[in-house]
C-alpha atoms as a PDB file:
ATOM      1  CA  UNK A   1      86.262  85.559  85.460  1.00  0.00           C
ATOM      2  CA  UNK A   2      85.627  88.908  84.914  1.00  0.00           C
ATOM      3  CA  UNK A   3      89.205  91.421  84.397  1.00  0.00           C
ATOM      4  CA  UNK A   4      89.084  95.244  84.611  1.00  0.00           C
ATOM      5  CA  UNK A   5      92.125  96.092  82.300  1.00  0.00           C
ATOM      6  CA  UNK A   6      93.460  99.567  81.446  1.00  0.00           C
ATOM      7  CA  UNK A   7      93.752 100.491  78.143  1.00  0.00           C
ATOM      8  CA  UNK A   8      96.549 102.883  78.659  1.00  0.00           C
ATOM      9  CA  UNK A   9      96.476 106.362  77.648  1.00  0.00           C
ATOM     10  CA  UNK A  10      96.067 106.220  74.000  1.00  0.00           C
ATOM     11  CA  UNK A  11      98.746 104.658  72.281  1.00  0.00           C
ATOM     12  CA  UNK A  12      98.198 100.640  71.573  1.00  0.00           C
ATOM     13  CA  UNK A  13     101.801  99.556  72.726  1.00  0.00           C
ATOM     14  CA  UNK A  14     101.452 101.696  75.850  1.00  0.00           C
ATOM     15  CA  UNK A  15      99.331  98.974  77.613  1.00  0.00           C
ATOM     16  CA  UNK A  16     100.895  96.273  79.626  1.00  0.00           C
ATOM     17  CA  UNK A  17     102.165  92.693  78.964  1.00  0.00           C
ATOM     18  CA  UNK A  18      99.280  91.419  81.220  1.00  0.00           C
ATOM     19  CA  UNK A  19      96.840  93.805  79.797  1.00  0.00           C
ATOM     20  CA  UNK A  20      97.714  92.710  76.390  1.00  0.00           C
ATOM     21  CA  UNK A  21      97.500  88.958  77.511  1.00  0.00           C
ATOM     22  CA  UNK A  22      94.418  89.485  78.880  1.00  0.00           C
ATOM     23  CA  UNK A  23      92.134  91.007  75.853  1.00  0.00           C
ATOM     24  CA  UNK A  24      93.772  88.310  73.626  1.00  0.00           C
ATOM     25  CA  UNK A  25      92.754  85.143  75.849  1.00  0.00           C
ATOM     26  CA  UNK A  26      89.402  86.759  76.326  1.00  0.00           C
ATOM     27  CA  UNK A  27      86.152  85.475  75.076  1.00  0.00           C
ATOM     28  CA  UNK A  28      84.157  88.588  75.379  1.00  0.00           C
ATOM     29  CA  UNK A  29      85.262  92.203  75.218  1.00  0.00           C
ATOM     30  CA  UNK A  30      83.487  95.210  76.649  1.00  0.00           C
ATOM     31  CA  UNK A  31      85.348  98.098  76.465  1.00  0.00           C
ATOM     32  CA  UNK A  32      84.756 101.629  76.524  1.00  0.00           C
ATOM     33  CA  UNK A  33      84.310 102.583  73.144  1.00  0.00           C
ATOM     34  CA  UNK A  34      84.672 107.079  73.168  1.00  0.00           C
ATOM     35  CA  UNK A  35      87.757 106.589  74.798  1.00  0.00           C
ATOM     36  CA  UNK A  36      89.718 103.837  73.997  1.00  0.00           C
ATOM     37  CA  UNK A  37      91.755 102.949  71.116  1.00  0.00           C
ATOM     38  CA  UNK A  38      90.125 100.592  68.629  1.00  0.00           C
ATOM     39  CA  UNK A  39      94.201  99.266  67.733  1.00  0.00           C
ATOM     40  CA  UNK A  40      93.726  97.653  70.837  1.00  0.00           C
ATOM     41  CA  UNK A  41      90.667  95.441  69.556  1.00  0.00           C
ATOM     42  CA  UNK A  42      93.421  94.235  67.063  1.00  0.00           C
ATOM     43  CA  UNK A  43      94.919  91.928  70.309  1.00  0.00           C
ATOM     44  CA  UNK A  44      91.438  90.352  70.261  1.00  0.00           C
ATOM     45  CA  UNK A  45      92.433  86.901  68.609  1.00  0.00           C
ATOM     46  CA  UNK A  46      89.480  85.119  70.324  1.00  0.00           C
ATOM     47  CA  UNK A  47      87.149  86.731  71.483  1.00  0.00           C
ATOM     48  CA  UNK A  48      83.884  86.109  69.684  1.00  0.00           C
ATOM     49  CA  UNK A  49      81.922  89.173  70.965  1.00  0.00           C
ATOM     50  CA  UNK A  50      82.713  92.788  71.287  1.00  0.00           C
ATOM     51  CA  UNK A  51      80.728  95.394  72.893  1.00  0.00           C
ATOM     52  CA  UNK A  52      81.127  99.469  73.295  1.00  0.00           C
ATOM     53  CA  UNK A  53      79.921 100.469  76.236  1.00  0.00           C
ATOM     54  CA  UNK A  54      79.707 104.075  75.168  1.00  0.00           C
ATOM     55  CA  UNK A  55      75.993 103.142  74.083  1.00  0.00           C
ATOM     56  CA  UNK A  56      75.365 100.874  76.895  1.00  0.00           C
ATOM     57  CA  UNK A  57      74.098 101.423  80.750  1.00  0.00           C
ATOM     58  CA  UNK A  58      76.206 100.120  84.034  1.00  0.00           C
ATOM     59  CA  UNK A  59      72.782  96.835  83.648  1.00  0.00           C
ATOM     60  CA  UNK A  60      72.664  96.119  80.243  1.00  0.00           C
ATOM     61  CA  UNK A  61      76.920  95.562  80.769  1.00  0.00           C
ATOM     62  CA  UNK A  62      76.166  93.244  83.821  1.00  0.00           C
ATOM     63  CA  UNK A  63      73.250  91.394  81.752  1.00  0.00           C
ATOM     64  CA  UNK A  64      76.094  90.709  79.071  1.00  0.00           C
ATOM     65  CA  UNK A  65      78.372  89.762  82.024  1.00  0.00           C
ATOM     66  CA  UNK A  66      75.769  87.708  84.351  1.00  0.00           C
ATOM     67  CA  UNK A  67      74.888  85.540  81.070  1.00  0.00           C
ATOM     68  CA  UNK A  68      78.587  84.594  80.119  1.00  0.00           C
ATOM     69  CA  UNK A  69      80.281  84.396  83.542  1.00  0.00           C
ATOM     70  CA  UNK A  70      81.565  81.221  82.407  1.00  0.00           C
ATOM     71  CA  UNK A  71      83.848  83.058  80.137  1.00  0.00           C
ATOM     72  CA  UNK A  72      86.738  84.805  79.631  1.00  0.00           C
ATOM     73  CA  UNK A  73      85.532  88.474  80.067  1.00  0.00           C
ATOM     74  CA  UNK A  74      87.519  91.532  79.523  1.00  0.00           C
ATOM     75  CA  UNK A  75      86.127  95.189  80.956  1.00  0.00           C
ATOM     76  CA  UNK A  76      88.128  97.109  78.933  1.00  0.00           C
ATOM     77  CA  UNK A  77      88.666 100.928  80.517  1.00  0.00           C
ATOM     78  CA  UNK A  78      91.188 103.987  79.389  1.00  0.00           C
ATOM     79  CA  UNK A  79      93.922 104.572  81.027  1.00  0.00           C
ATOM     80  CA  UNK A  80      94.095 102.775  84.333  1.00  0.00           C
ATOM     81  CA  UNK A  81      90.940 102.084  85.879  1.00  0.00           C
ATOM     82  CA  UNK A  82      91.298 103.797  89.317  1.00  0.00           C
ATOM     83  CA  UNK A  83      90.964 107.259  88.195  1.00  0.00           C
ATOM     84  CA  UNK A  84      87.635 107.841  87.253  1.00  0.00           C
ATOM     85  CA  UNK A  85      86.650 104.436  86.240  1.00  0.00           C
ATOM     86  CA  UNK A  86      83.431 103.646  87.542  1.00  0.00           C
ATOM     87  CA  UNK A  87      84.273 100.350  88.330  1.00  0.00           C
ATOM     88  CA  UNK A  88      83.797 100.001  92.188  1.00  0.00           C
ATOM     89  CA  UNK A  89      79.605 100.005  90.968  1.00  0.00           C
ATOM     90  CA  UNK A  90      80.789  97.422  88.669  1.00  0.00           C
ATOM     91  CA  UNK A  91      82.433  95.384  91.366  1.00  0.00           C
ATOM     92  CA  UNK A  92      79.890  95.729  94.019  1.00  0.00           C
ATOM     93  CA  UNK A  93      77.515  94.991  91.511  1.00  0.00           C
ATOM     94  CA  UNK A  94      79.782  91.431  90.531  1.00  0.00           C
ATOM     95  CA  UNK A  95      80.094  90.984  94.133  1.00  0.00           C
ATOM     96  CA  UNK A  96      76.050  91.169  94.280  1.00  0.00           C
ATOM     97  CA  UNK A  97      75.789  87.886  91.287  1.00  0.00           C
ATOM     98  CA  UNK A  98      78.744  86.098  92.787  1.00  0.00           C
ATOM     99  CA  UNK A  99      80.680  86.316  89.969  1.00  0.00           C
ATOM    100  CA  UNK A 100      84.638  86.763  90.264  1.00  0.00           C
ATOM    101  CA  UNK A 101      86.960  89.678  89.085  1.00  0.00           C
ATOM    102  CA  UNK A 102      90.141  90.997  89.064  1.00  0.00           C
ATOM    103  CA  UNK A 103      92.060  94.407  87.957  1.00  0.00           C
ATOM    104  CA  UNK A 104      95.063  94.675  85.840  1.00  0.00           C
ATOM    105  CA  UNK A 105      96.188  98.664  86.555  1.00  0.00           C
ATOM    106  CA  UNK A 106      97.281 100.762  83.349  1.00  0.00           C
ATOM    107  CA  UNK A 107      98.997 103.764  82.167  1.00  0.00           C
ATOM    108  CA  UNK A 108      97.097 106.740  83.217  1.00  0.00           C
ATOM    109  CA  UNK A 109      96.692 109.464  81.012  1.00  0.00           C
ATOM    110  CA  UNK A 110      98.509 112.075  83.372  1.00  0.00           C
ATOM    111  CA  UNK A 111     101.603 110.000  82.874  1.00  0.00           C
ATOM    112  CA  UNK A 112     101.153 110.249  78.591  1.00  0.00           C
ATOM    113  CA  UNK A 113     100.602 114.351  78.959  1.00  0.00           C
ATOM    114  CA  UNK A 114     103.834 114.408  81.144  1.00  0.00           C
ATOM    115  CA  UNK A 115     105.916 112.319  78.766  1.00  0.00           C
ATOM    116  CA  UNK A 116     104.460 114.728  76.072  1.00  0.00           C
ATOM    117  CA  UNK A 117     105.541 117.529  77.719  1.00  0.00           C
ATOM    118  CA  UNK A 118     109.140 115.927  79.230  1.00  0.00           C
ATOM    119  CA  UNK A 119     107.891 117.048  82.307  1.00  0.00           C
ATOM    120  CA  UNK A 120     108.512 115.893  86.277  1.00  0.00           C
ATOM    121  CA  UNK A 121     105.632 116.730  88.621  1.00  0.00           C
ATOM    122  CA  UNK A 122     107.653 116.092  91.447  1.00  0.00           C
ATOM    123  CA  UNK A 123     110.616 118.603  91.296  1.00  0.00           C
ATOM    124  CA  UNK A 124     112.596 119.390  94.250  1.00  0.00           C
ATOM    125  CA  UNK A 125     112.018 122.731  95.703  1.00  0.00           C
ATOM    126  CA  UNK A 126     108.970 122.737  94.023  1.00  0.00           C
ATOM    127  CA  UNK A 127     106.543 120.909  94.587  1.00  0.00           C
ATOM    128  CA  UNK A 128     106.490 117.091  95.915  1.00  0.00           C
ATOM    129  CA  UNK A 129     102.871 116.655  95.548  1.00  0.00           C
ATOM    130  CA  UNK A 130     100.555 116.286  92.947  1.00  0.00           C
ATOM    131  CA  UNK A 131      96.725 116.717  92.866  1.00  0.00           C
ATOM    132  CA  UNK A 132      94.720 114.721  90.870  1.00  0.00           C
ATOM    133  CA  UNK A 133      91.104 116.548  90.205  1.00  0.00           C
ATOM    134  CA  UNK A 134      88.082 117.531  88.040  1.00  0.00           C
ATOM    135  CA  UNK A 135      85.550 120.420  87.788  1.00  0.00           C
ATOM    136  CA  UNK A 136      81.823 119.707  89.109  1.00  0.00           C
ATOM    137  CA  UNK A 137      79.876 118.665  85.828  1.00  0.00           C
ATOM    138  CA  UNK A 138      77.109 116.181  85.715  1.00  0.00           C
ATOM    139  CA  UNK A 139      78.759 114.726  88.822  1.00  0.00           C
ATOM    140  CA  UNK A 140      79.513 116.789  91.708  1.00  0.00           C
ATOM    141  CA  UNK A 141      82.735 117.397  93.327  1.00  0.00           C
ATOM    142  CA  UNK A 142      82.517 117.926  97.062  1.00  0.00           C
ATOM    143  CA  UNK A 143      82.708 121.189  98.631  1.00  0.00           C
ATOM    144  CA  UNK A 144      86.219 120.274 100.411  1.00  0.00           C
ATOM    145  CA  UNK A 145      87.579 119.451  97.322  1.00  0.00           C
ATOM    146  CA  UNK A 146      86.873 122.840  95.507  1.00  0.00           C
ATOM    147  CA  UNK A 147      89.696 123.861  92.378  1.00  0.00           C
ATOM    148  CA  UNK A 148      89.980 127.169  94.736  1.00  0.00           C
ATOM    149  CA  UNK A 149      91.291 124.798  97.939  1.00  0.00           C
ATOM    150  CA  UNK A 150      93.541 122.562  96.189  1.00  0.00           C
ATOM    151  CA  UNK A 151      95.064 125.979  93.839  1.00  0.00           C
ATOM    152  CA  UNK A 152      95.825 127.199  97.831  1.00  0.00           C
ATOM    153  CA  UNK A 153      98.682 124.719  98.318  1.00  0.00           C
ATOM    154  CA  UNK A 154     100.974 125.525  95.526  1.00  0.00           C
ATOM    155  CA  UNK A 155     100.986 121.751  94.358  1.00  0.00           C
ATOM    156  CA  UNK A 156     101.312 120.155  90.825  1.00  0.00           C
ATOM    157  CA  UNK A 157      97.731 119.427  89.574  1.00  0.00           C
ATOM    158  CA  UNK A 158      96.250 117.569  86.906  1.00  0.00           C
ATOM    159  CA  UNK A 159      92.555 118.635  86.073  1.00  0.00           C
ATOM    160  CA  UNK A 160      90.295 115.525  84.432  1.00  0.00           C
ATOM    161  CA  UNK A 161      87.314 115.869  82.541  1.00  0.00           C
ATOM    162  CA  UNK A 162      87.599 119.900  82.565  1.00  0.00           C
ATOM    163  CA  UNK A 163      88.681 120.793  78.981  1.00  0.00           C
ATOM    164  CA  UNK A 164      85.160 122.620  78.150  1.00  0.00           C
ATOM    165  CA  UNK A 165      84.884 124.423  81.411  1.00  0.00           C
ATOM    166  CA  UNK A 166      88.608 126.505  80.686  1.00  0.00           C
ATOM    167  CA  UNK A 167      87.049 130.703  81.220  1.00  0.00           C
ATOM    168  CA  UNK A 168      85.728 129.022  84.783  1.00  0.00           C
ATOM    169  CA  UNK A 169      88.669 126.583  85.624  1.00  0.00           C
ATOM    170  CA  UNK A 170      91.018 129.371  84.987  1.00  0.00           C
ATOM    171  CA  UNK A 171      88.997 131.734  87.308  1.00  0.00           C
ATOM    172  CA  UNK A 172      88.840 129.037  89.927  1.00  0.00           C
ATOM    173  CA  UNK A 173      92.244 128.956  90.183  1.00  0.00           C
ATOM    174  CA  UNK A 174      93.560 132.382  90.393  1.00  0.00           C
ATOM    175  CA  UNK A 175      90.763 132.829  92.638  1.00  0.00           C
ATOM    176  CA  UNK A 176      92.150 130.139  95.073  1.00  0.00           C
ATOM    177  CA  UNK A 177      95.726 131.774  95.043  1.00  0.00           C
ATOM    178  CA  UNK A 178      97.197 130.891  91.407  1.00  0.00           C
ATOM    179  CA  UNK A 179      99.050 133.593  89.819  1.00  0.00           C
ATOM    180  CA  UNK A 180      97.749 134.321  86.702  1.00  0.00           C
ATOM    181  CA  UNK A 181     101.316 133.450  84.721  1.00  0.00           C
ATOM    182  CA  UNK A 182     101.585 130.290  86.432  1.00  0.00           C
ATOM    183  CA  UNK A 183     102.626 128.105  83.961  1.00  0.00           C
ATOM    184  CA  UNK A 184      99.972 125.533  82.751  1.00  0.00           C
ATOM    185  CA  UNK A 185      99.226 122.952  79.809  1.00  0.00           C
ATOM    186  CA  UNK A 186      97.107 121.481  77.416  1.00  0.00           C
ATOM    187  CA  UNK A 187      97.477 117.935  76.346  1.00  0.00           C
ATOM    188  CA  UNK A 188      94.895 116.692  73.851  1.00  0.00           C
ATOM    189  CA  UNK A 189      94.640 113.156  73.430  1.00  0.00           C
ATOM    190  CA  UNK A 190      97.947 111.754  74.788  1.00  0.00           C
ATOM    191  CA  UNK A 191      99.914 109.346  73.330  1.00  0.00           C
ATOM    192  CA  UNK A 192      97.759 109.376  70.183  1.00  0.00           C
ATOM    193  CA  UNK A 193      98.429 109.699  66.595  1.00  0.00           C
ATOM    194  CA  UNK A 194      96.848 113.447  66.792  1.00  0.00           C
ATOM    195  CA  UNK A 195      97.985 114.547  70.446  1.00  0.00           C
ATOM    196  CA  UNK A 196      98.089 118.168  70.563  1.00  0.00           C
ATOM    197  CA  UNK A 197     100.196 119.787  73.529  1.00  0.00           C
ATOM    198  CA  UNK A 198      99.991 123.465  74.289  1.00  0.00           C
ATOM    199  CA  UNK A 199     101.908 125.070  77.062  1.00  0.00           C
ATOM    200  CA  UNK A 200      99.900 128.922  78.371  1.00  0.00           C
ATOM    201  CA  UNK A 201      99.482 130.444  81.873  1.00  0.00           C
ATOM    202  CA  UNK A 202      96.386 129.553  84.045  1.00  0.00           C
ATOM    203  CA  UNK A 203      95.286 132.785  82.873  1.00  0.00           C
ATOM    204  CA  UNK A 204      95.780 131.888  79.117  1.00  0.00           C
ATOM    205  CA  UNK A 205      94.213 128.658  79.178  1.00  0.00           C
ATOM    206  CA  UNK A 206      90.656 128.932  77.718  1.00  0.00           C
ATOM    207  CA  UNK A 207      92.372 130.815  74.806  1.00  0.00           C
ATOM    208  CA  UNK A 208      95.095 129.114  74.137  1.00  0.00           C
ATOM    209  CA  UNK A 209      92.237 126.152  73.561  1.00  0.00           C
ATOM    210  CA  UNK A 210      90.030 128.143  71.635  1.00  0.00           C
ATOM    211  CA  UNK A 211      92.740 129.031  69.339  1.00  0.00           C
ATOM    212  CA  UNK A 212      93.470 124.996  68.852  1.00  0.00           C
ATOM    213  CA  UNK A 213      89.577 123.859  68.630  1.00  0.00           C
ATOM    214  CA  UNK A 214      90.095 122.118  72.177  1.00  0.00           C
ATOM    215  CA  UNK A 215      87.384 121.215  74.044  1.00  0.00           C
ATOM    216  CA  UNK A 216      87.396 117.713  75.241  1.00  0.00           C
ATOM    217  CA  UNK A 217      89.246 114.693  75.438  1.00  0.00           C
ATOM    218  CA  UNK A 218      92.268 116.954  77.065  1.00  0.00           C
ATOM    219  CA  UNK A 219      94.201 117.170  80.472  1.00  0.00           C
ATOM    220  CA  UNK A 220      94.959 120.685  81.993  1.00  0.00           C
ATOM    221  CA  UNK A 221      98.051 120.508  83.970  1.00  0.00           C
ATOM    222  CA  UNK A 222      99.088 123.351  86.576  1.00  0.00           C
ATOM    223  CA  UNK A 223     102.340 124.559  88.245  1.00  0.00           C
ATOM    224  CA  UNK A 224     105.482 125.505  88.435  1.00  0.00           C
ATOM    225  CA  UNK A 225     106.713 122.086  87.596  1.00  0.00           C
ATOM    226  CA  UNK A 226     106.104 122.994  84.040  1.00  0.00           C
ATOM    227  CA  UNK A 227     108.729 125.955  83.338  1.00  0.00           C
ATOM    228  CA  UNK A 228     111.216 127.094  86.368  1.00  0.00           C
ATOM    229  CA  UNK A 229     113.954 126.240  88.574  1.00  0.00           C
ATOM    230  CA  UNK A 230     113.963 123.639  90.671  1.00  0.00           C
ATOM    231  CA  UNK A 231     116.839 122.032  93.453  1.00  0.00           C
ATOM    232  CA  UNK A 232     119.008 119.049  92.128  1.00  0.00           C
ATOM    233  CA  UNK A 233     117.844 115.264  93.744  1.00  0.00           C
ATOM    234  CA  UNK A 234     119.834 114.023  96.130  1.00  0.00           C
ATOM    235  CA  UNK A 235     119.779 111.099  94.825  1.00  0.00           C
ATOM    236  CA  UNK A 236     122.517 111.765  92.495  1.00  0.00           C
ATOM    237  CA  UNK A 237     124.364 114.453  94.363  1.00  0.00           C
ATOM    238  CA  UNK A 238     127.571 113.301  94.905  1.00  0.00           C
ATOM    239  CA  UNK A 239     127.432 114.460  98.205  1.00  0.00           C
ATOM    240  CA  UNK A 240     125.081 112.128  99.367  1.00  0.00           C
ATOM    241  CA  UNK A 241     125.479 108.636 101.010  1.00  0.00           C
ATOM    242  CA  UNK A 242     122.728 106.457 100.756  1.00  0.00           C
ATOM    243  CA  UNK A 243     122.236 102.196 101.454  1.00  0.00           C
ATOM    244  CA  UNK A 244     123.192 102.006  97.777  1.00  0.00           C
ATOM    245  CA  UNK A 245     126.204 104.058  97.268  1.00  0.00           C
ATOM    246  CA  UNK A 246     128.593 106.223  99.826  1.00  0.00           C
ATOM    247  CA  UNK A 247     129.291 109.901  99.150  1.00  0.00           C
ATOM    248  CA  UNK A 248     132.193 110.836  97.051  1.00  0.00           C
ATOM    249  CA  UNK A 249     133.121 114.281  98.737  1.00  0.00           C
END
């Protein structure tokens, strides 16, 4: 059995019970090796092979996989796997040999740089959405989904795999109807020993990294969900009657 397990976002005791389970049952380890934490390694208390994939290609994993599929394997990703994972290849690839799987979701990043910040993305009367995104790099980002379409709907966003392409993201934006003093953020490495958090304006944003020797290995978070009013919940409003609890006014 092979099991895709997220790492977390950094921080060793930020992955889960299962996750944690998982790499220390495991007879083989493959994890990705520029992005997650080595502490986590430290769970390992059987596994008699470890590989980084950072110096590996999507075959030479599946050769180590194919020739020990009678073992215990752990894929070991950051944060949680969904979000730009690369493992659907990997699973139509296991599909392909026959050889069985599962996925144990983690803690994605975007959840460590709000907890860094004590931020909500989903504030009433602001914004109940959030966008999930990158900039085109290596590998393209469709036309539809252009920084300058998703910056028209006024939604919380956190920007991926962006943090050298600031001058242009920042450009993107207020081009697709940002104000330039929207409030935005910087969080480098979240959850980690050395996380740096930095909060600018969209406008602000390639400087404010400059000035803190940021250039990868961050998350760029936009809106107004970051500094401004915002509408109390429900939820808690006395006011309102819910299945749980009936108003008290």
């Amino acid at each position: 059995m092979v099991h895709f397990v997220g790492a977390g976002p950094g921080a060793a005791d930020l992955i889960t019970v299962r996750g944690k389970g998982l790499i220390e049952s495991a007879d083989i380890i493959i994890y990705a090796g520029s992005l997650v934490n080595r502490e986590l390694l430290e769970y390992a208390k059987q596994a008699r092979e470890v590989y980084n994939s950072a110096h590996m290609t999507l075959e030479q994993v599946m050769d180590i996989i194919s020739s020990n599929s009678d073992k215990e394997i752990v894929r070991l990703h950051t944060g949680d796997p969904s979000i730009y994972g690369a493992i659907r290849e990997q699973m139509d690839m296991l599909d392909a040999l026959g050889i069985e799987y599962d996925v144990c979701p983690g803690v994605s990043s975007m959840f460590g740089a709000a907890a860094a910040l004590r931020a909500e993305y989903t504030l009433p009367g602001v914004s109940q959405s959030v966008i999930i995104t990158r900039m085109a790099g290596r590998t393209p980002v469709p036309e539809s989904e252009s920084i300058e379409s998703f910056a028209a709907h006024g939604a919380s966003m956190v920007i991926f795999l962006s943090a050298g392409m600031l001058e242009e993201l920042s450009g993107r934006l207020i081009s697709g109807g940002c104000a330039p003093d929207l409030p935005a953020a910087i969080v480098y490495k979240a959850t980690w020993p050395d996380e740096k958090k930095i909060i600018t304006t969209v406008e602000g944003l390639a400087a404010a990294a400059k000035r803190n020797g940021i250039n990868k290995t961050a998350l760029v978070l936009v809106g107004d969900f970051l500094d401004g009013e915002y509408e109390r919940s429900k939820l808690y409003d006395p006011s309102f009657s819910h299945g749980c609890r009936r108003s008290t006014e």
